[in-house]
Protein backbone atom coordinates (compact mmCIF):
# COMPACT_ATOMS: atom_id res chain seq x y z
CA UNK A 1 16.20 1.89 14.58
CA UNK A 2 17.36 2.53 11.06
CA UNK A 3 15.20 0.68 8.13
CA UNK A 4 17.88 -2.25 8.13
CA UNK A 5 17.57 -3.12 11.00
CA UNK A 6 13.37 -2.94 10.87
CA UNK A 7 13.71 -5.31 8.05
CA UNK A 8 15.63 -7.55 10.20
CA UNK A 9 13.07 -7.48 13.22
CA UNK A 10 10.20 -7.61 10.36
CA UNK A 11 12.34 -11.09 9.01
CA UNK A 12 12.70 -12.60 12.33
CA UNK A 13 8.91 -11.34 13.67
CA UNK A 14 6.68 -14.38 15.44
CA UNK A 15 3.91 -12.01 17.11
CA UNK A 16 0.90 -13.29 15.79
CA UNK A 17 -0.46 -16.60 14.17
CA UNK A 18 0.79 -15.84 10.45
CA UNK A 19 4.76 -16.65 11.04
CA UNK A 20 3.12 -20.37 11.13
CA UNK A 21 1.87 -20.62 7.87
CA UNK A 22 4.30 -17.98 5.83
CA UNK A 23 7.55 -19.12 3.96
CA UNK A 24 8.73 -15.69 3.69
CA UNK A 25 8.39 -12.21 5.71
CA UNK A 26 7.96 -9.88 2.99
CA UNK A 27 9.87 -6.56 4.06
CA UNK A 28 9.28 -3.01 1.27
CA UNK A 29 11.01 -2.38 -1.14
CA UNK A 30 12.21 0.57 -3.62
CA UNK A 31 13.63 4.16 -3.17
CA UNK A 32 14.56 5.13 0.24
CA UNK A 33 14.40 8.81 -0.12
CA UNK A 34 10.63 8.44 -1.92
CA UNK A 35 8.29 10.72 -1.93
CA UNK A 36 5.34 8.11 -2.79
CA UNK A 37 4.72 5.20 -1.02
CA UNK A 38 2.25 2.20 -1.97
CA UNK A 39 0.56 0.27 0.89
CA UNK A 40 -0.92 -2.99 0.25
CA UNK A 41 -2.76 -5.05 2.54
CA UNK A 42 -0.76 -8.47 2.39
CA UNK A 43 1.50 -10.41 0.22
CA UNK A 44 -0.19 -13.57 -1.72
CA UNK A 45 1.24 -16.91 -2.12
CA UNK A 46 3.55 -16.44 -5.29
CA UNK A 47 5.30 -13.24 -2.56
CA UNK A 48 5.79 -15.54 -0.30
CA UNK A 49 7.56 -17.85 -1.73
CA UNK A 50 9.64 -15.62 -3.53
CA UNK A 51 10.08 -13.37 -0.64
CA UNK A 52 9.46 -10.06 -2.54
CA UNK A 53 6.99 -7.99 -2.99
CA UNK A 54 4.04 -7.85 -6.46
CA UNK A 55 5.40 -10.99 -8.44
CA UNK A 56 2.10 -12.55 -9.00
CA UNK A 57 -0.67 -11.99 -11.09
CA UNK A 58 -1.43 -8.38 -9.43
CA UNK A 59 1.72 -7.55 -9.75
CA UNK A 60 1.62 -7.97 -12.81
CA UNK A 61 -1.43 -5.57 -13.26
CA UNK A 62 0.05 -2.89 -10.31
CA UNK A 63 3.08 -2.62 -12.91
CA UNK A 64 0.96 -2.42 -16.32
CA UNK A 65 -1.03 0.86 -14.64
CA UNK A 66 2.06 2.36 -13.39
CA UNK A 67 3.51 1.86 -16.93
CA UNK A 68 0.85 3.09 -18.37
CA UNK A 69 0.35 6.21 -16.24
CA UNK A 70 4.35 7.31 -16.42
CA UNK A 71 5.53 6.56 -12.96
CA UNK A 72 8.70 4.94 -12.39
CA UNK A 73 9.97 1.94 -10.18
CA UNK A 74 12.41 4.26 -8.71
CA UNK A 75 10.45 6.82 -8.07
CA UNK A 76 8.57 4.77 -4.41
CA UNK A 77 9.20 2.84 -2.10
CA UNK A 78 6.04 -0.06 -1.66
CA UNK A 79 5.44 -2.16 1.24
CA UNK A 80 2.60 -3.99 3.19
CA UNK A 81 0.35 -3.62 5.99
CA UNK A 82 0.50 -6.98 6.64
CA UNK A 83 4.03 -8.55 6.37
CA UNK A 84 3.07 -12.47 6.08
CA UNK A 85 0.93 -13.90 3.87
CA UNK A 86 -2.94 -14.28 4.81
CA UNK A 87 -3.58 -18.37 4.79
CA UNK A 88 -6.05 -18.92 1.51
CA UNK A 89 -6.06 -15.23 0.96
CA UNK A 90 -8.54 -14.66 3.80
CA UNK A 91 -9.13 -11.29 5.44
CA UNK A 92 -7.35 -10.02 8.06
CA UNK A 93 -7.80 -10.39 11.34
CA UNK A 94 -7.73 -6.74 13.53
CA UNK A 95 -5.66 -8.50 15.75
CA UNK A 96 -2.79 -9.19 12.86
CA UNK A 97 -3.14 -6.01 11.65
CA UNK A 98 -2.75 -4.44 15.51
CA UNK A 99 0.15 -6.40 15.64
CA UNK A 100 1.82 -5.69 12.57
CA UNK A 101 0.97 -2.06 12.12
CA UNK A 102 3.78 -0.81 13.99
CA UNK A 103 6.28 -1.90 11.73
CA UNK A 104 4.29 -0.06 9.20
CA UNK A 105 4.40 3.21 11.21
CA UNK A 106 8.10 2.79 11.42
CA UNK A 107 8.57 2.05 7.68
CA UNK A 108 6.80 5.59 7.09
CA UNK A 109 8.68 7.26 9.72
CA UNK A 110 11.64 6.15 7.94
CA UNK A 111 10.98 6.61 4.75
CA UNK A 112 9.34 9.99 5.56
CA UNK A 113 6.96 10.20 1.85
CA UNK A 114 4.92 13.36 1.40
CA UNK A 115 2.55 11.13 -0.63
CA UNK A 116 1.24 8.10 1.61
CA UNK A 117 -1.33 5.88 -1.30
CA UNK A 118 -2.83 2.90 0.26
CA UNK A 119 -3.99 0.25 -2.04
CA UNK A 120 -7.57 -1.24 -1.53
CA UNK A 121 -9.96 -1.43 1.27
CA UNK A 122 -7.93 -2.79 4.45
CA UNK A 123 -4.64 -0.78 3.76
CA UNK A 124 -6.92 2.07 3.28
CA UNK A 125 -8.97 1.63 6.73
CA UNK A 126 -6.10 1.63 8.48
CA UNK A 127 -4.45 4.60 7.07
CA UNK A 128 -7.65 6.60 7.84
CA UNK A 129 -8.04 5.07 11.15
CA UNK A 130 -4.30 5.79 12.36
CA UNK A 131 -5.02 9.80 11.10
CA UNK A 132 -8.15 10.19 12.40
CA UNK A 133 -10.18 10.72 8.90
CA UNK A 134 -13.91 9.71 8.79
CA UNK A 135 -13.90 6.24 7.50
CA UNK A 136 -17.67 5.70 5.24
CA UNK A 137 -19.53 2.26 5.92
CA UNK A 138 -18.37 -0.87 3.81
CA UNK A 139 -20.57 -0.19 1.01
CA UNK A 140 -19.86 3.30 0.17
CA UNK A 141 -15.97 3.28 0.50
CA UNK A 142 -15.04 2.89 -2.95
CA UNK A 143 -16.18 6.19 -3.11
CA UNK A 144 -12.64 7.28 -1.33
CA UNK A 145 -10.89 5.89 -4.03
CA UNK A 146 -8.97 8.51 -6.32
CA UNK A 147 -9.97 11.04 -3.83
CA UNK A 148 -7.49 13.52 -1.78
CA UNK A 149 -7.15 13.55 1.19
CA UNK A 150 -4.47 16.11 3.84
CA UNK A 151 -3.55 15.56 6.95
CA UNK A 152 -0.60 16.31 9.43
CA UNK A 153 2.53 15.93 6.94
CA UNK A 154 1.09 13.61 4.05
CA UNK A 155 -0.92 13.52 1.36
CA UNK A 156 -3.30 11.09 1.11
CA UNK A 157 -4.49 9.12 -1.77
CA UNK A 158 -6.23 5.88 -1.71
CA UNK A 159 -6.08 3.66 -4.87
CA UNK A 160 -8.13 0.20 -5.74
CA UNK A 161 -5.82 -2.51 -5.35
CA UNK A 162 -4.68 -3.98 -8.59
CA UNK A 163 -6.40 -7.26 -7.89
CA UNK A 164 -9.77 -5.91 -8.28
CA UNK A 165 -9.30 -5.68 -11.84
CA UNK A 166 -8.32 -8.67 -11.73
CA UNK A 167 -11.65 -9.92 -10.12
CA UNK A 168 -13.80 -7.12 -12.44
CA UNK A 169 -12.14 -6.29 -15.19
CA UNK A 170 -15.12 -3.96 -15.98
CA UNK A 171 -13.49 -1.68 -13.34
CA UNK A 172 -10.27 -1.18 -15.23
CA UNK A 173 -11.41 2.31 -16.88
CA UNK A 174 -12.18 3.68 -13.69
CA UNK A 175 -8.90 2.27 -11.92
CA UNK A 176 -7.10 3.43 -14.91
CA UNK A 177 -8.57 6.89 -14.28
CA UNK A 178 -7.59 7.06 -10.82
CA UNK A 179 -4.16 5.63 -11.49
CA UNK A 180 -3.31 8.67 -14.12
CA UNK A 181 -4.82 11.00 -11.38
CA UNK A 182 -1.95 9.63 -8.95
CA UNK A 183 0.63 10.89 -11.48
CA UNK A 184 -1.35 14.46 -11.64
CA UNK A 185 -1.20 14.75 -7.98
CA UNK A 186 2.25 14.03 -7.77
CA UNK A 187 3.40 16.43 -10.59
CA UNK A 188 1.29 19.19 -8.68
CA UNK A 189 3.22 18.28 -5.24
CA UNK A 190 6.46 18.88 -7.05
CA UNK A 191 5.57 22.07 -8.81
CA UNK A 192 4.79 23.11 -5.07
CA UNK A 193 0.88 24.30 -5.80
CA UNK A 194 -1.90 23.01 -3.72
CA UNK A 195 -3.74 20.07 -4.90
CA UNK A 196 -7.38 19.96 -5.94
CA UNK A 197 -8.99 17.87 -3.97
């Protein structure tokens, strides 16, 4: 199945509780032949109803760091683990995330990035999960934030989802630190030496 026609099955998709409550599927977006790809956990209500992907307020914050750190739009491809929105931005459910995964799995497949960087706890989880790393209890897993991480084909690199700044701004110099260490990481990939983990 090429990536249009994923997008289409992703559009039409009713296999689990959140086509009742979404207005829009929210399908990636960005460069097809990408080395990077973002993964976020879900899109929020201002995605939905404009059916794309980091138009709300966290969007707005995702595309301030990237600014800031010197990576361009076209330079990844983003998408979701979660393709509908979560009702009242609740957590979600393993179930959803079972049955939405796949389409994940197929967007990477696709896309085939050397540099996979889930964004924030849930996207991040699952990433480890589906490659077998050792995930760290609840409480400690910030600490795999900005951290590398290599395993079959891909590169590894989780990232704090813009939100949190937006819920702590006090951890914007951290995020911020992380964020230029994404652009490090990927200028070391292209110059073909190994990366420091």
């Amino acid at each position: 199945m090429n990536l249009e026609a994923l997008n289409e099955s992703i559009r039409n998709c009713c296999r689990c509780r959140l086509c009742e409550t979404r207005i829009n599927v929210i399908c990636g977006e960005g460069n097809l032949r990408a080395e990077l790809m973002f993964i976020a956990q879900a899109p929020g209500k201002m995605e939905d109803r404009a059916g794309k992907m980091f138009v709300g307020p966290s969007g707005k914050v995702f595309f301030e760091l990237l600014k800031l750190v010197g990576i361009n739009r076209e330079a990844f491809y983003m998408t979701n683990l979660l393709k509908c929105k979560l009702p009242k931005n609740r957590k979600p459910k393993r179930d959803e995330i079972e049955m939405c995964s796949s389409y994940l799995e197929q967007e990477i497949a696709q896309i085939s990035p050397k540099l996979l960087v889930p964004l924030g706890y849930y996207a991040t989880r699952y990433i480890f999960e589906k490659y077998g790393l050792e995930w760290l209890p609840a409480e400690e897993s910030s600490g795999l934030f900005g951290t590398v991480y290599t395993v079959e084909a891909y590169t590894i690199f989780p990232l704090q989802h813009p939100a949190a700044i937006l819920h702590n701004p006090a951890l914007k110099e951290e995020i911020v630190r992380n964020y230029t260490r994404l652009k490090e990481v990927l200028a070391v990939m292209n110059s073909g030496d190994n990366i420091p983990i």
